[in-house]
N, C-alpha and C. Protein backbone atom coordinates (compact mmCIF):
# COMPACT_ATOMS: atom_id res chain seq x y z
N UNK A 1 0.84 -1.17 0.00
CA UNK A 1 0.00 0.00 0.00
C UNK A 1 0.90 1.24 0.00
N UNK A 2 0.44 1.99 -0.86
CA UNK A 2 1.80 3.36 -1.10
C UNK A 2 0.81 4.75 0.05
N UNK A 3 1.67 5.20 0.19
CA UNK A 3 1.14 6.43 0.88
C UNK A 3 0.57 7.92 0.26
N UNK A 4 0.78 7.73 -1.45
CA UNK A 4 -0.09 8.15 -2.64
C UNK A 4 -1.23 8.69 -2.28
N UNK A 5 -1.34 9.79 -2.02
CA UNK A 5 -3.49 9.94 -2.38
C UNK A 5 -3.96 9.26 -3.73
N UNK A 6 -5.03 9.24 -3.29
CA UNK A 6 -5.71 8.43 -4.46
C UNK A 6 -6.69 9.27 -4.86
N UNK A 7 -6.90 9.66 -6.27
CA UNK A 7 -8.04 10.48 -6.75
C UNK A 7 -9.55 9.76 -6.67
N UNK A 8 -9.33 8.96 -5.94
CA UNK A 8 -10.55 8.21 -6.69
C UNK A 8 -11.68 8.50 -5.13
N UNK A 9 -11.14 8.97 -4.06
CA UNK A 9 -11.74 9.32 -3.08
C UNK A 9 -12.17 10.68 -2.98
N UNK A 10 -11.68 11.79 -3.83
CA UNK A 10 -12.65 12.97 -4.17
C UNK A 10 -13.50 12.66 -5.81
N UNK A 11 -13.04 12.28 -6.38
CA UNK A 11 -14.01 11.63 -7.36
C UNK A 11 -15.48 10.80 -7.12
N UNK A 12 -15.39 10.07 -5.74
CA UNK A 12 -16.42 8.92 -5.22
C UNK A 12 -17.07 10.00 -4.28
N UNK A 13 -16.50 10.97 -3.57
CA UNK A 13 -17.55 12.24 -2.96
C UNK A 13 -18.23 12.55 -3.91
N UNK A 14 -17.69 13.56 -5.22
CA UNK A 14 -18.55 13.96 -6.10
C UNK A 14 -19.72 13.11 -6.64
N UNK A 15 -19.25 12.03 -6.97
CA UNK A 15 -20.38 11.26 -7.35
C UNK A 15 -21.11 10.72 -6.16
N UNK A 16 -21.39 10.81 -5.01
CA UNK A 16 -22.21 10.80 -3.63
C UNK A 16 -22.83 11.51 -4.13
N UNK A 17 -22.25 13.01 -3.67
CA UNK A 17 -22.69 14.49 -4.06
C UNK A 17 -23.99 14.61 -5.07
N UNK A 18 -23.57 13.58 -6.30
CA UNK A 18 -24.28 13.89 -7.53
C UNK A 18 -25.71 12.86 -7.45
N UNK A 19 -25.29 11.61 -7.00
CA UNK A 19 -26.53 10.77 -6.73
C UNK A 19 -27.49 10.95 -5.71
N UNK A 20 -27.24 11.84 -4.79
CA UNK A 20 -28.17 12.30 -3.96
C UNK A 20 -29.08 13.56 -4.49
N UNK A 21 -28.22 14.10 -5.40
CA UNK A 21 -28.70 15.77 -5.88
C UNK A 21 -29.96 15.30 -6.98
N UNK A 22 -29.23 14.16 -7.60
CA UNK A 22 -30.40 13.60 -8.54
C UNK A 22 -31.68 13.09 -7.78
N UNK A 23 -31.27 12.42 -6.70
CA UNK A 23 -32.42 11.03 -6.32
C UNK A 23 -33.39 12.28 -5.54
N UNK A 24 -32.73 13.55 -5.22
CA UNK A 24 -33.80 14.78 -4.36
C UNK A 24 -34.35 15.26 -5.71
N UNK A 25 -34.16 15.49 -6.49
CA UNK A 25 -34.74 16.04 -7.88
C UNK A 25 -35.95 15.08 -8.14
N UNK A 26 -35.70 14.15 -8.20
CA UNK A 26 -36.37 12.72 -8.82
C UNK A 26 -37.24 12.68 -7.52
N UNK A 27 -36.94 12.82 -6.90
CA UNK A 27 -38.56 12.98 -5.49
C UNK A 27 -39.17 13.45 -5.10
N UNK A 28 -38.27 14.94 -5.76
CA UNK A 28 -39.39 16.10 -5.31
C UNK A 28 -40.14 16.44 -6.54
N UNK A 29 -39.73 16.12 -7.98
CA UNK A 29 -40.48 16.04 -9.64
C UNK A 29 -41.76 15.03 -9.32
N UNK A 30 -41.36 13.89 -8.11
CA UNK A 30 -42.82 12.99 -8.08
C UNK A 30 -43.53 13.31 -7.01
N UNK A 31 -43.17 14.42 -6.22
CA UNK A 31 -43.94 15.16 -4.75
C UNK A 31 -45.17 15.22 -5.32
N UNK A 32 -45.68 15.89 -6.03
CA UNK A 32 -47.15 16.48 -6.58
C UNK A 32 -47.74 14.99 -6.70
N UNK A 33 -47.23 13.79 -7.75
CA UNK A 33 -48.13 12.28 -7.61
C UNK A 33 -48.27 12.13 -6.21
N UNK A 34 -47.30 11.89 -5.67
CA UNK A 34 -46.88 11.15 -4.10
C UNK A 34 -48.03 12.02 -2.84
N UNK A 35 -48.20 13.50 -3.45
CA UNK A 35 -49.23 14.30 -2.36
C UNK A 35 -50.59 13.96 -2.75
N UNK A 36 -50.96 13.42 -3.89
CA UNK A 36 -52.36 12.91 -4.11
C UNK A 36 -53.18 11.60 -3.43
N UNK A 37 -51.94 10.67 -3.08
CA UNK A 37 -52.43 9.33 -2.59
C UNK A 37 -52.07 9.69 -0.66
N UNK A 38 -52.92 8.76 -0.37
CA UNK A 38 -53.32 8.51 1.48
C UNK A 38 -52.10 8.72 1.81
N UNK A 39 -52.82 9.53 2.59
CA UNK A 39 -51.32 9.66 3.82
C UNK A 39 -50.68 8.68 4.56
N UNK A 40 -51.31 7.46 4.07
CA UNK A 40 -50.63 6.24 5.33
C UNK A 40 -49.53 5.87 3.72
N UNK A 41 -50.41 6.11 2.46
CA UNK A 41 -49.56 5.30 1.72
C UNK A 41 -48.30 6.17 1.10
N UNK A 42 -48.51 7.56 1.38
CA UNK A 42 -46.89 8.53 1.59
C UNK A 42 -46.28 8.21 2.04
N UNK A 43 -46.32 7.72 3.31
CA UNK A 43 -45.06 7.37 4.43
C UNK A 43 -44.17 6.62 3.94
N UNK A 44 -44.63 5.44 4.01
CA UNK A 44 -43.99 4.49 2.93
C UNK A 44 -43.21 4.92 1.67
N UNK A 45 -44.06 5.05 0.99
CA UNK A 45 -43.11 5.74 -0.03
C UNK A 45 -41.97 7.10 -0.02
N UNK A 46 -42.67 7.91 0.85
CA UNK A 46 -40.97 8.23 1.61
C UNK A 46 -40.11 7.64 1.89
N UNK A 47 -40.56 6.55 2.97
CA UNK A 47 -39.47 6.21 3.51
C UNK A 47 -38.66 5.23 2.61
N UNK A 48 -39.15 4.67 1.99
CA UNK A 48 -38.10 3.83 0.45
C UNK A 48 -37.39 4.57 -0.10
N UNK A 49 -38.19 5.99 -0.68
CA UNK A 49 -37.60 6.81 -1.74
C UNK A 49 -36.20 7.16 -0.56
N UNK A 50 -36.48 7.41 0.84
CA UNK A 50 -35.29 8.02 1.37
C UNK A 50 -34.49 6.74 1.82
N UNK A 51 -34.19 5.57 1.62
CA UNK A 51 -33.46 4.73 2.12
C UNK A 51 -33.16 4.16 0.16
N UNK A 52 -33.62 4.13 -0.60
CA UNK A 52 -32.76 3.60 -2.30
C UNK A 52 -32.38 4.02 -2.86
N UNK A 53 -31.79 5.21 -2.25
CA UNK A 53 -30.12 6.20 -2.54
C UNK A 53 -29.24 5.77 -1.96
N UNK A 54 -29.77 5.02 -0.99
CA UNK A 54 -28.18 4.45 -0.29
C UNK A 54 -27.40 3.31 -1.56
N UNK A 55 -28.69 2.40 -2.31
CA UNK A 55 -27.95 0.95 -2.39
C UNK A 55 -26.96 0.80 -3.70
N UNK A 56 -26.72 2.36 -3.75
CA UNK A 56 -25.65 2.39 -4.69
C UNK A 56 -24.48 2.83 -4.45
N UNK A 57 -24.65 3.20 -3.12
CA UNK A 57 -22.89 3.70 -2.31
C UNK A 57 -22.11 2.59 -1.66
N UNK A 58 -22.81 1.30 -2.16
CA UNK A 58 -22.22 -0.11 -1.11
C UNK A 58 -20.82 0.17 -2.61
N UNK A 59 -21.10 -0.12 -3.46
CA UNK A 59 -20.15 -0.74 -4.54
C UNK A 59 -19.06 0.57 -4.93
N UNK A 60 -19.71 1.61 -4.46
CA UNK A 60 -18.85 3.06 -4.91
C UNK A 60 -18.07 3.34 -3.85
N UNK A 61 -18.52 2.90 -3.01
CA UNK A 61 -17.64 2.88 -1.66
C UNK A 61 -16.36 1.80 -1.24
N UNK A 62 -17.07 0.68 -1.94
CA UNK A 62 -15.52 -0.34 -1.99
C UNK A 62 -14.94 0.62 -3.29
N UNK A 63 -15.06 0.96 -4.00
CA UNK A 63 -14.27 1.35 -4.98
C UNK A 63 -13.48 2.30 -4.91
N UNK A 64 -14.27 2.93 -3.97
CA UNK A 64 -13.20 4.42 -3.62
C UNK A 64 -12.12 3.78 -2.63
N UNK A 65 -12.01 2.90 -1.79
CA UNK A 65 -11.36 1.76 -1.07
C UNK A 65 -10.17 1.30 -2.00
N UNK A 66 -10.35 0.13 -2.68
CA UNK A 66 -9.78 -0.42 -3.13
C UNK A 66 -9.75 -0.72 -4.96
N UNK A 67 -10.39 0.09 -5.25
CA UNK A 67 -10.15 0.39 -6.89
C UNK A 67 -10.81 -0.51 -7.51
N UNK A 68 -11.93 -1.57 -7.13
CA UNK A 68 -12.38 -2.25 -7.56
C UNK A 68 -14.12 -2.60 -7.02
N UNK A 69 -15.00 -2.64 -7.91
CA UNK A 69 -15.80 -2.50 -7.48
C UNK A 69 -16.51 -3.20 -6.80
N UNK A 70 -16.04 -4.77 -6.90
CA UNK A 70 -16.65 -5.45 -5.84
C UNK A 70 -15.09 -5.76 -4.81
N UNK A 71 -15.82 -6.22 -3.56
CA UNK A 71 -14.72 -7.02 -2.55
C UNK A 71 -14.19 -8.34 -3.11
């Protein structure tokens, strides 16, 4: 292991940065559908829409790690 910075750990912020900026765009463009249906059945769909931004930082995150995208 060299003591090198590695670009690939401000590169893997930006793209955090960028998949969150999208996935808030993309939820608040479907706010107006999402405010028409029951309020029990919003919740829910909040709470997905705010937890399936994560399941793409598992593989971007080993990568910013170890340069490869899976372990």
């Amino acid at each position: 292991m060299t003591n090198q910075p590695s670009w690939r750990k401000p590169a893997g912020i930006f793209l955090i940065l960028l998949i969150i900026s999208v996935w808030a765009v993309i939820v608040a463009t479907a706010s107006p559908w999402i405010g028409t249906l029951p309020a029990l059945v919003q919740a829910p769909v909040y709470i997905v829409a705010g937890i399936v931004w994560i399941l793409p930082l598992k593989p971007l995150l080993a990568w910013m790690e170890t340069g490869r995208w899976r372990r």
